[in-house]
Structure formats: C-alpha cells, structure tokens
Protein backbone atom coordinates (compact mmCIF):
# COMPACT_ATOMS: atom_id res chain seq x y z
CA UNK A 1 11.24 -35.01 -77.58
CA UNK A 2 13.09 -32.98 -74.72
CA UNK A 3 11.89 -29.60 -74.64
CA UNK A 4 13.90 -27.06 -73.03
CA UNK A 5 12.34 -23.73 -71.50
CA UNK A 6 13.99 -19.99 -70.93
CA UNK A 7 12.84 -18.12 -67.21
CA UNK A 8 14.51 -15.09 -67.11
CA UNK A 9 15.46 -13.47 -63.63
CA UNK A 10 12.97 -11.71 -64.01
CA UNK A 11 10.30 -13.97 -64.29
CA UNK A 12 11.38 -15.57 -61.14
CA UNK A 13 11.69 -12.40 -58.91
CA UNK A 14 7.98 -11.44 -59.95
CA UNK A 15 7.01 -14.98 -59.14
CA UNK A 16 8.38 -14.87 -55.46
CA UNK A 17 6.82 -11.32 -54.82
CA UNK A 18 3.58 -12.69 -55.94
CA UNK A 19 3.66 -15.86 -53.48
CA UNK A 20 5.19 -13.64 -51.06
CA UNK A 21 2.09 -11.02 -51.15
CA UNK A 22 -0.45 -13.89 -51.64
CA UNK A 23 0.94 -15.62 -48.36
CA UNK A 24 1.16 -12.08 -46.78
CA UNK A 25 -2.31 -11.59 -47.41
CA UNK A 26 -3.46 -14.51 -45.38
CA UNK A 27 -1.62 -13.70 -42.06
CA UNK A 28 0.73 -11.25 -41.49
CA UNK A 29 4.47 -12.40 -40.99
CA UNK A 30 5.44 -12.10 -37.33
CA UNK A 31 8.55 -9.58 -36.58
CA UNK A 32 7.35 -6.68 -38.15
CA UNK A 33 5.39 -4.31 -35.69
CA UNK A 34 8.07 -1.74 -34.90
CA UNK A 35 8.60 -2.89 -31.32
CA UNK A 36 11.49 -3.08 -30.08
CA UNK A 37 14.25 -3.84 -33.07
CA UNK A 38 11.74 -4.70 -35.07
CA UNK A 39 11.43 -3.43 -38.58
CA UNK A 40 7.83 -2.47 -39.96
CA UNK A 41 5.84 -3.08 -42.70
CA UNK A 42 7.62 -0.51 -45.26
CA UNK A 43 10.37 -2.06 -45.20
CA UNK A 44 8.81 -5.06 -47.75
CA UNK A 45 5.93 -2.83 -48.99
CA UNK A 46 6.58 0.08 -51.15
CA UNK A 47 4.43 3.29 -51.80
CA UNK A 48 3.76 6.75 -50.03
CA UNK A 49 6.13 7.77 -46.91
CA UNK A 50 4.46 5.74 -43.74
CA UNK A 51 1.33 7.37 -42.31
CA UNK A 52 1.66 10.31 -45.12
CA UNK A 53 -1.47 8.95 -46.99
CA UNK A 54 -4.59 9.80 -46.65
CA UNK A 55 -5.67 6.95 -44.65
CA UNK A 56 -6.17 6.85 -40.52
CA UNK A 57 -5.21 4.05 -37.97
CA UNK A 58 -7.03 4.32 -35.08
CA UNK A 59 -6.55 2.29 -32.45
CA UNK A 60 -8.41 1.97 -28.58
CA UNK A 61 -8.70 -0.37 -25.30
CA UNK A 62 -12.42 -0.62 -23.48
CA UNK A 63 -13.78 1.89 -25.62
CA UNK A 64 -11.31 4.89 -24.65
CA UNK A 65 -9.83 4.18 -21.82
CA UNK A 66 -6.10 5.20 -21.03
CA UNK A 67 -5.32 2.54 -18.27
CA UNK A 68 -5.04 -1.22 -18.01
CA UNK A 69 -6.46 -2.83 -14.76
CA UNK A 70 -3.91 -5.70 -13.63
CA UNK A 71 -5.35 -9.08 -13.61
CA UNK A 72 -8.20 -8.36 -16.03
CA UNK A 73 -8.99 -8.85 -19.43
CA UNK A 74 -9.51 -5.53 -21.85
CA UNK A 75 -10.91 -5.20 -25.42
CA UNK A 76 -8.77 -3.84 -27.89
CA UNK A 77 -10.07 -2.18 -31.47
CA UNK A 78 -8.10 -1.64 -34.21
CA UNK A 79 -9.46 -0.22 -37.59
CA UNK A 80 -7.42 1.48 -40.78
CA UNK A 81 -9.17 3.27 -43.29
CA UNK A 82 -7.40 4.85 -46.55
CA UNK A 83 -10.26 5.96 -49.68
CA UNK A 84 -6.98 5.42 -51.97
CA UNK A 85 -7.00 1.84 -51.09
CA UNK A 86 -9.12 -1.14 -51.42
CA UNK A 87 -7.44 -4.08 -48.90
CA UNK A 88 -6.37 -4.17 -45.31
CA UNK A 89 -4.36 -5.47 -42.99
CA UNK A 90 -1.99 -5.43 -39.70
CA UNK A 91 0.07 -7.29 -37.25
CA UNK A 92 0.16 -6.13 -33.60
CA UNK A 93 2.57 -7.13 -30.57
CA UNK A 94 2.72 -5.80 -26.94
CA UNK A 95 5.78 -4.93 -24.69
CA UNK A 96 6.71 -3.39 -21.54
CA UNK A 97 9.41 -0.78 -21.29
CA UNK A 98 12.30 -3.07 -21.33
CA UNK A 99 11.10 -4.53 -24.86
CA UNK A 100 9.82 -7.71 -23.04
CA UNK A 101 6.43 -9.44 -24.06
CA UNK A 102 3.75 -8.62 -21.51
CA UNK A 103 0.36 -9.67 -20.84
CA UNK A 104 -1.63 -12.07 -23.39
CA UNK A 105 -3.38 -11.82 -26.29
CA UNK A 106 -6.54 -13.58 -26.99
CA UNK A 107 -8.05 -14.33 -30.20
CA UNK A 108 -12.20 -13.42 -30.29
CA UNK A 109 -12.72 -13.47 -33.78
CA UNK A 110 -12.06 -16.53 -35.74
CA UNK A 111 -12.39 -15.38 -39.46
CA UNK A 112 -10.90 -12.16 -39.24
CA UNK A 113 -8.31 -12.23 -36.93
CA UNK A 114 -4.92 -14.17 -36.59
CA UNK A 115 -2.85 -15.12 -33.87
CA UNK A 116 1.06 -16.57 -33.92
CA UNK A 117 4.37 -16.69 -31.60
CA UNK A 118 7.37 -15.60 -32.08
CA UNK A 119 10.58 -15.34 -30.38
CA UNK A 120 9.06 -15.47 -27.16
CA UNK A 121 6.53 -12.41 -28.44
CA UNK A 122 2.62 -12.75 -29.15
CA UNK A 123 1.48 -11.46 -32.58
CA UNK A 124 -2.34 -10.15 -32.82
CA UNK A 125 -2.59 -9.72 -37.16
CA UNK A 126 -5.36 -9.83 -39.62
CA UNK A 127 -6.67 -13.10 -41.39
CA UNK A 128 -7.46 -13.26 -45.43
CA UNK A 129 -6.80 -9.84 -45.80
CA UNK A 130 -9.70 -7.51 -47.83
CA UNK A 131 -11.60 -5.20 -47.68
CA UNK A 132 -12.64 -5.56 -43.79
CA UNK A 133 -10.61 -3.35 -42.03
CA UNK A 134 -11.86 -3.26 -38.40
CA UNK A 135 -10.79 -5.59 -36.11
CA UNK A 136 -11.32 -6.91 -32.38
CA UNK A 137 -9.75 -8.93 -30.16
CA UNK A 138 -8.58 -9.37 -25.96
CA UNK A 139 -5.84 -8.61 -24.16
CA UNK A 140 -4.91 -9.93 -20.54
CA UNK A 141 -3.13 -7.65 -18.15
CA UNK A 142 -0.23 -8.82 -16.32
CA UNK A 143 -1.46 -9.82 -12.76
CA UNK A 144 0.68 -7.08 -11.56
CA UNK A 145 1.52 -3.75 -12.47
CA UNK A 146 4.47 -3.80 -15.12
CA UNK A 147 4.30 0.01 -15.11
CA UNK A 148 3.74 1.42 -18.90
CA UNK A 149 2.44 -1.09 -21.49
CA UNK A 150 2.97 -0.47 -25.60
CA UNK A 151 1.15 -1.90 -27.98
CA UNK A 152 2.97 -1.72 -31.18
CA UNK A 153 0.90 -1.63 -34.88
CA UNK A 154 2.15 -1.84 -37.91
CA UNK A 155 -0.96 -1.71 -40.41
CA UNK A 156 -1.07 -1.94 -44.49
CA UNK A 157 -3.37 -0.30 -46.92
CA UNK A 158 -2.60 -2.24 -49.71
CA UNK A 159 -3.70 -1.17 -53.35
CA UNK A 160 -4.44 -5.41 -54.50
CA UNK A 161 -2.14 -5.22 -57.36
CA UNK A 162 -1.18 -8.72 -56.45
CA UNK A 163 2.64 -7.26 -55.34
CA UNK A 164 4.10 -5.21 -52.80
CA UNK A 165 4.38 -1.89 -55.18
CA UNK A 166 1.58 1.10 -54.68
CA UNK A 167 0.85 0.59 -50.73
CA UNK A 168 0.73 2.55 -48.04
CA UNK A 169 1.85 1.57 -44.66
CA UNK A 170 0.80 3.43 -41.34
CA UNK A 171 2.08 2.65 -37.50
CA UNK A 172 1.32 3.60 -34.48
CA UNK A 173 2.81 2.42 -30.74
CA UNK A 174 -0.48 3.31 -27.78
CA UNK A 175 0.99 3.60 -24.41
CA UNK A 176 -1.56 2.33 -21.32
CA UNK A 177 -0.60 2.69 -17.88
CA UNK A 178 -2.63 1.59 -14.47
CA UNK A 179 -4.47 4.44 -12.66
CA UNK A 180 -2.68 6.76 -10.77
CA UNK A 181 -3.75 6.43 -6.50
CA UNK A 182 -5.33 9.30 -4.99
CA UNK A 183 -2.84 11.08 -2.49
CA UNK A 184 -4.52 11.37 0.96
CA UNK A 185 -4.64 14.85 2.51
CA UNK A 186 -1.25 15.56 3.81
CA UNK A 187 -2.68 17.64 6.30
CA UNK A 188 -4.83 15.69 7.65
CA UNK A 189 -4.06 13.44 10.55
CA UNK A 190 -6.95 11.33 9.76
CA UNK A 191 -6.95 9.75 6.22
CA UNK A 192 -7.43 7.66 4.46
CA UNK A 193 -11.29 8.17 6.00
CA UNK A 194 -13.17 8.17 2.86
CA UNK A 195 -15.77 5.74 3.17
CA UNK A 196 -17.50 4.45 6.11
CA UNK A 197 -15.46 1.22 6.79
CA UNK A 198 -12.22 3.99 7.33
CA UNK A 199 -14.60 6.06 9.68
CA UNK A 200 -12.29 7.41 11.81
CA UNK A 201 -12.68 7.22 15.95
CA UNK A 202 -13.52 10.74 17.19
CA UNK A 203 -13.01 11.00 21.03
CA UNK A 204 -15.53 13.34 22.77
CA UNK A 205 -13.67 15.27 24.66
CA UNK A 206 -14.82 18.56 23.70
CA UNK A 207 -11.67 20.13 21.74
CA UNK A 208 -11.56 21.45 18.41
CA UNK A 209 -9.90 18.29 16.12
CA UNK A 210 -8.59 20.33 12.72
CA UNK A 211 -8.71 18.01 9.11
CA UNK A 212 -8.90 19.13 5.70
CA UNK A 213 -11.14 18.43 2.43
CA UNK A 214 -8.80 18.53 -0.22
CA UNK A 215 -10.79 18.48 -3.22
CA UNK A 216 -13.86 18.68 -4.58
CA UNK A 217 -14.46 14.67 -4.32
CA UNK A 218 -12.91 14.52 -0.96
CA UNK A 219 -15.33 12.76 2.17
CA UNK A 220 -14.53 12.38 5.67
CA UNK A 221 -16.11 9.78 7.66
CA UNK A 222 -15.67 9.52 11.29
CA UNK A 223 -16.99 7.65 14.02
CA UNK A 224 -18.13 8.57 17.87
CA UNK A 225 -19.49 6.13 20.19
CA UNK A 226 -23.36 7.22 21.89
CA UNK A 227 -23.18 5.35 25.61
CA UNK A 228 -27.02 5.22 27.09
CA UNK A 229 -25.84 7.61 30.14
CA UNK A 230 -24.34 9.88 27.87
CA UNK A 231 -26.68 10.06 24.65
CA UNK A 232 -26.82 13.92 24.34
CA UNK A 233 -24.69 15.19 21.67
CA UNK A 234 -23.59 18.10 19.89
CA UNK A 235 -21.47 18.39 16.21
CA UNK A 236 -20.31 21.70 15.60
CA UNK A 237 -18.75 22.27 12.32
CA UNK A 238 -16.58 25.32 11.27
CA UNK A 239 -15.72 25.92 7.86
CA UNK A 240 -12.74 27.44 6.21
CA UNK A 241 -12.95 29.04 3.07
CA UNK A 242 -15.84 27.04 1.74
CA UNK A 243 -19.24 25.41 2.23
CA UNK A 244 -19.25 22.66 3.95
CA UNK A 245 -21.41 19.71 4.57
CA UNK A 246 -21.89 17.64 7.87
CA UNK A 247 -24.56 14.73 8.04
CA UNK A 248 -25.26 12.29 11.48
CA UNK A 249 -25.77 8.93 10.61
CA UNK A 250 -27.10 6.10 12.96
CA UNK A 251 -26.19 2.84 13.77
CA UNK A 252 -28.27 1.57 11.42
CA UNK A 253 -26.93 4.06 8.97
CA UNK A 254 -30.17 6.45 8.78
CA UNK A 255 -29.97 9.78 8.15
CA UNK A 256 -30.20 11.57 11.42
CA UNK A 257 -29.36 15.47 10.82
CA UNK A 258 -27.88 17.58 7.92
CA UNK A 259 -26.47 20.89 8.26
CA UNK A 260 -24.17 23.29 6.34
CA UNK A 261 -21.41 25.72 6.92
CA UNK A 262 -21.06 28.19 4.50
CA UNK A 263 -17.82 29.45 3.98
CA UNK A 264 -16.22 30.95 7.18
CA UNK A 265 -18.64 29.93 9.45
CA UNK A 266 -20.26 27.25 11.06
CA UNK A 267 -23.05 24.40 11.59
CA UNK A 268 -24.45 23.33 14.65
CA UNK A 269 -26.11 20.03 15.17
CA UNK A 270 -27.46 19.70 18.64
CA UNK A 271 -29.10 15.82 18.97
CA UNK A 272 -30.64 14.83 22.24
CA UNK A 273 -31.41 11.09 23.27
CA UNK A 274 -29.51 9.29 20.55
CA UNK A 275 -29.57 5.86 20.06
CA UNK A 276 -26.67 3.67 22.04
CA UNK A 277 -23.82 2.20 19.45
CA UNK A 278 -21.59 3.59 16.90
CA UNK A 279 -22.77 6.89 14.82
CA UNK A 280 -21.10 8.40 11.87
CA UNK A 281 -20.64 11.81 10.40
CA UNK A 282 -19.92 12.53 7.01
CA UNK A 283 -17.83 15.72 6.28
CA UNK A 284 -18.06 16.84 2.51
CA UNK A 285 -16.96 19.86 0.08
CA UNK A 286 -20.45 21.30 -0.69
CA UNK A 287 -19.35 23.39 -3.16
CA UNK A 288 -17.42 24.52 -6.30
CA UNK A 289 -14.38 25.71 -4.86
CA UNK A 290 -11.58 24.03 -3.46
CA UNK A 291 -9.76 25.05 -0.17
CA UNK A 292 -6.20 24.76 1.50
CA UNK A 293 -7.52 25.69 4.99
CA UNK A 294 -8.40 23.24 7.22
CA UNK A 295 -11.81 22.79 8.67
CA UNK A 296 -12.33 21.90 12.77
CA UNK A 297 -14.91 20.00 14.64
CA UNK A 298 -15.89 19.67 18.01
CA UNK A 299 -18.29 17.35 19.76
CA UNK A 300 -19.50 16.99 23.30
CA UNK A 301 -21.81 15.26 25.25
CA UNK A 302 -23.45 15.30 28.25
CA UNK A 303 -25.63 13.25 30.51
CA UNK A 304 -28.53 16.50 30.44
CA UNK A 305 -30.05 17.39 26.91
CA UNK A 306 -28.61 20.62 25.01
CA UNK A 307 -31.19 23.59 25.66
CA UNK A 308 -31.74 26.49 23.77
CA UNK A 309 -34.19 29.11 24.93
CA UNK A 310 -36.85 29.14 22.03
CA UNK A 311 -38.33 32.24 20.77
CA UNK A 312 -41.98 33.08 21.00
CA UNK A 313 -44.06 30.69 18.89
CA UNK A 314 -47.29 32.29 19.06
CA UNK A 315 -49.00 34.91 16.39
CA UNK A 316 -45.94 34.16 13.73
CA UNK A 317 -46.46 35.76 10.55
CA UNK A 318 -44.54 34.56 7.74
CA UNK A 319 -43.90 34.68 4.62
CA UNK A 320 -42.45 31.44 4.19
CA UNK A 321 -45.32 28.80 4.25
CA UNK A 322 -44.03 25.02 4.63
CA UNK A 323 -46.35 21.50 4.30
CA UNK A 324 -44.96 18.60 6.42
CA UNK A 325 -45.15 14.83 5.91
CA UNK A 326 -44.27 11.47 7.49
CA UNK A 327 -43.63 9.22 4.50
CA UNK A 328 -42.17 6.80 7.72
CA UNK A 329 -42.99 6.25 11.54
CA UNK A 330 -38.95 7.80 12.38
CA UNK A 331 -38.97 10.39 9.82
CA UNK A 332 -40.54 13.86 9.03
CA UNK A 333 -40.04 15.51 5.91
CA UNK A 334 -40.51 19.24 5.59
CA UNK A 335 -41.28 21.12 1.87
CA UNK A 336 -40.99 24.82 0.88
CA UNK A 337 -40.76 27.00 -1.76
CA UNK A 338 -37.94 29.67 -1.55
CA UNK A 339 -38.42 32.96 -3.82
CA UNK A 340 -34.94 33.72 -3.43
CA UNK A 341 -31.77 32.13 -1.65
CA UNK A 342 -31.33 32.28 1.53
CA UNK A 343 -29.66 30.84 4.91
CA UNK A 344 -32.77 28.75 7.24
CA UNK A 345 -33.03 27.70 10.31
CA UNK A 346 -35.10 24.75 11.12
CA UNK A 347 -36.02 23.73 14.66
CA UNK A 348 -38.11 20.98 16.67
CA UNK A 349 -39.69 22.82 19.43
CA UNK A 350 -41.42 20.42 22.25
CA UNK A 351 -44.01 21.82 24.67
CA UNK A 352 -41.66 23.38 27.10
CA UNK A 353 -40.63 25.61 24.71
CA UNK A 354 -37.15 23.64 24.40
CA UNK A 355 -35.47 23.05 21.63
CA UNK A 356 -34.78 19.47 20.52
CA UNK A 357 -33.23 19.28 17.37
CA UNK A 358 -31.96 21.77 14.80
CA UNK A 359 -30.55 22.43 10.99
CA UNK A 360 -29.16 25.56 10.01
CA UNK A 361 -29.54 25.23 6.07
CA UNK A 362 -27.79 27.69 3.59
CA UNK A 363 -30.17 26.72 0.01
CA UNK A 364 -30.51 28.09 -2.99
CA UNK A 365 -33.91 29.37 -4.94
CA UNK A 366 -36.38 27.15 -5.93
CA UNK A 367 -38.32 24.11 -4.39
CA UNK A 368 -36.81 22.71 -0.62
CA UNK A 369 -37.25 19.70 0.91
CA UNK A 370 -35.46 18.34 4.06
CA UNK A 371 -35.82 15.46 6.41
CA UNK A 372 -35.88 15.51 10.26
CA UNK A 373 -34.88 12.56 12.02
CA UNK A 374 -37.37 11.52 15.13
CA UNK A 375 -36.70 8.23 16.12
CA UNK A 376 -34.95 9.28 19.12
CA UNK A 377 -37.81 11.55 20.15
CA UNK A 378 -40.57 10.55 22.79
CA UNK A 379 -43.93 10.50 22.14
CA UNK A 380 -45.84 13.85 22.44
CA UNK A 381 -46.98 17.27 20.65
CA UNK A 382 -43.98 19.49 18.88
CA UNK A 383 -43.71 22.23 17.21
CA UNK A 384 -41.92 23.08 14.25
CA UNK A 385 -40.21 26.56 13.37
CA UNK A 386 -38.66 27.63 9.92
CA UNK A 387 -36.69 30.83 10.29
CA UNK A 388 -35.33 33.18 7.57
CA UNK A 389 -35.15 36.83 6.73
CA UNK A 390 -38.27 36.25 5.31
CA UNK A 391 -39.47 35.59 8.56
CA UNK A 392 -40.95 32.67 10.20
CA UNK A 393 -43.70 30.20 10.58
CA UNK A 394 -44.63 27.30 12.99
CA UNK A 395 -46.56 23.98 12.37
CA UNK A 396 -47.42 21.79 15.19
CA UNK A 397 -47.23 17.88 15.18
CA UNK A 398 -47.91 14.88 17.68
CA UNK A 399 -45.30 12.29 17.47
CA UNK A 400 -46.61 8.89 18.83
C-alpha cells in the first residue's frame, strides 16, 4: 500500500540549518573572515551584537611581537574564550593593503586545525569544533616587504543548540608591519659606523674631526692605522653635553685603554709603542641622557713617545688603597674600593719618572676594577699611581 507523507516548510528549513551547523562545525566555510568584501560570521549566526558578549578573542604572532620578518616563518595563536558558551570556532585569512592574499599559511596541528583555498585566498579555520578553543598554526612572510600585513578573524562562540540561534560572534583584523630602520646620525659625516666591520678610517693628522652620538644605543667605531716608525699615539676625546666613553682596541681586538669624558670635558688616552696594523676605537653614550651636540676627537702621533712630567712618587699617603693582579702575561688588572664617587686618574709610571700610559676614570661608589693594557710595554720595573681627591697611592710592579 502507497503511503503518502506531509513535511511542512518548516520541517525542511530546520532540517537544512541543522546540516548546515553540523557541516559548519567540522570546518569553517571559506569567505567569511571580514577581509576585504567579505561578510563575517553574524551574518549566518544569530545572537548578541558581535564582540558585545562577554567572551575575548585574542590573537598574537611569535609570542607578542608587532612585526613580520620577510622570508621567515612566524607562529600565530589564536584563542576565544566566552563563560556563556560551551563550543568554539574560527576561520582566518591574510591580506595586504590592496585586499590581495599574502604570505602562506601552514597547517601545524592536524586535529584541531583546518586549512582550505578559496578564490585565490588561504583560509586558516578550526577542525571538529568543541570545546578546544586555542589554536596554533604558521605563517610564511612574503620574501619581500609587502608593507602592512592583516590578518583577518572571524571567530564563533557557539551555544551547541545544534542551529545557528543563541551565538555569539567576535572579529578582530591584527595589523603586522616589518621593523622600522634606524636613521643614521644626520650630523654625522661618518655613519653608518656602528659596528666594527663599518669602522670608519680616521686620518692622523692632528685636527679636531666633530661626529655625534645620537642616542642612547648609538656606537661609533673608527679605525687608525699604527705604522712601526710612528707607533706613539694619542686619543683625545671631548664631550658635549654628556659622558662619554672611548675604548682602544688592538689588532687583535684586545682591550687596550678605557677612558671617560664626563659631560663638557674631556679624556685623554696617551699610548706609546703600539702594536703595527689596524686599531679601533669605540665611541659610546655612557650615560642616561641624550645629546644634540656633537662630540670631537683628535689623534696624533709621533715617532718620540708622549711625556708627561710625573709627580713625586715617594712618601704618598693615601687614602685610597688598591690590590693589583695579572690574571694574563699582557694584562694588569687594578681593584679598589671607592667610599664615595669620584673622578680618578690612573697612571703607569716607568723608572724615569715618565709616564707611559694613562686613564682618567669618572666612577661611581662602590667596588672598582679596571684593566691596563701592557703588551706594548718593555720589560722592566713600573710604578703605578691612582689619583683622586682622596689622594693618592703608588704600587710598584716588574713587567717581564
């Protein structure tokens, strides 16, 4: 017997939302991340006002970062939470600022993640949608730089009443650019110097060269060439406005001499019998301020070793007491303890009373410890003389 059977419109309208959600709930349908022309979520899913519930989409790239590197590959989290609502989900698509698909997104985890194409567009979305609502996944940077990328969410907070009624939808578009360059120093005739391999050349010619620190992070490296007839050399250093830092580097890169200049005045480094080669000096903002003066330095050399008349090095009371070591054969490292702050002066006296090399130091209270350089110096008995208000005191050492 034929049997015949009544479906009301009805009937069939709740049947196609119910295959509709089910299917929605497995992956996400592509088109719907509010890039571009793009429509979002809502629009199928009805419920609170989007991102007026009490829910949160956050969203991040490498942990916090604001910039994309071109050429490499970044890890992006997404994760929606809502206490109203019990199952999760999202679809995600990046563009540049012309609407067009950039970069490419890479699918790291296989059971909770989906990935499909659309219209020339990539679309990152959830997979099996539940209660999990944190997800991970890569994205590759263009190989060049596109200028501002925008990913585009569009995530659900869905109330699992098997339909599309009683959810709440929130979206979100994260902008990423690359990293803005560092501008050199206008002002300064001799950047971009900032690391050793852009040392600049220095010519010795015994003129005042003028160049500027521009922030706190700023270094100037610069080069000047030690010739074995010529191997006597001083570094004078005058600061503007702030400290600043000079430091003598060998051709093998050692530390030779350190001095400061505190603001408005100056540092002299006086280095006799240097090595042959190529030496370095590092210039550097010592301190919290920042500057627009300019700072100037002058070298010159000689084929005769800089002299200064020493003081009187016998019955020195002091009291500043010092202990040096040799933790190397090339190096002597000198300790103190400063009861207040104060500017030093610390000199290498040999037995003529000359004066070989010198650091005037500007330091702070506490424990001191500096390093003199004497791998240049020839064998014999020196002495050496800490100076401050405090007064002064003299140790005397053989160098073999």
């Amino acid at each position: 017997m034929r049997k015949s059977y009544l479906v009301t419109l009805g009937t069939i309208l709740v049947a196609i939302l119910f295959v509709a959600a089910t299917l929605r709930s497995g992956n996400p349908p592509t088109g719907w991340t509010g890039a571009g022309t793009e429509s979002t979520c809502n629009l199928c899913h009805s419920g609170a006002s989007p991102n007026s519930g009490l829910g949160v989409l956050t969203f991040s790239m490498d942990g916090g970062t604001a910039n994309y590197t071109p050429g490499n590959t970044h890890t992006v989290n997404v994760s929606l939470t809502d206490p109203t609502q019990t199952r999760f989900g999202f679809s995600l698509t990046v563009l540049d600022s012309n609407d067009n698909a950039v970069g490419t997104l890479i699918r790291t985890d296989m059971t909770n993640t989906s990935l499909a194409s659309s219209n020339g567009r990539q679309y990152m979305g959830h997979r099996n949608a539940g209660s999990f609502n944190t997800w991970q996944f890569d994205w590759q940077a263009p190989a060049t730089d596109v200028g501002p990328v925008h990913f585009y969410v569009s995530s659900n907070a869905a109330d699992f009443n098997f339909g599309t009624s009683g959810d709440t939808i929130y979206n979100g578009i994260y902008t990423f650019t690359t990293p803005v360059a560092s501008e050199p120093c206008s002002r300064d005739i001799f950047e971009p110097n900032d690391t050793i391999a852009e040392a600049a050349a220095l010519p010795i010619i015994g003129i005042f060269e003028s160049a500027g620190i521009c922030d706190d992070g700023d270094i100037d490296w610069y080069t000047f060439n030690v010739a074995s007839a010529q191997n006597n050399i001083l570094l004078r250093l005058v600061a503007p406005d702030i400290d600043l830092s000079a430091e003598v580097y060998s051709p093998q890169n050692m530390l030779i001499q350190s001095q400061t200049a505190v603001a408005n005045g100056e540092a002299i480094l006086d280095m006799n019998n240097l090595a042959t080669g190529t030496h370095y000096i590092k210039i550097y903002n010592s301190s919290d301020a920042s500057s627009s003066e300019n700072y100037k330095l002058f070298i010159q050399r000689r084929n005769t070793p800089f002299i200064r008349s020493a003081t009187s090095i016998k019955d020195l009371t002091s009291e500043t007491s010092f202990t040096v070591y040799s933790p190397s054969s090339d190096q002597l490292r000198i300790k103190w303890n400063a009861q207040e702050a104060s500017s030093y002066t610390l000199s290498l006296i040999d037995v003529k009373g000359q004066t070989v090399l010198t650091q005037h130091l500007r330091e702070g209270k506490g424990s001191i410890e500096k390093q003199l350089f004497t791998g240049q110096l020839k064998a014999g008995v020196y002495w050496i003389q800490l100076e401050s208000i405090f007064g002064r005191n003299v140790k005397k050492i053989a160098v073999f």
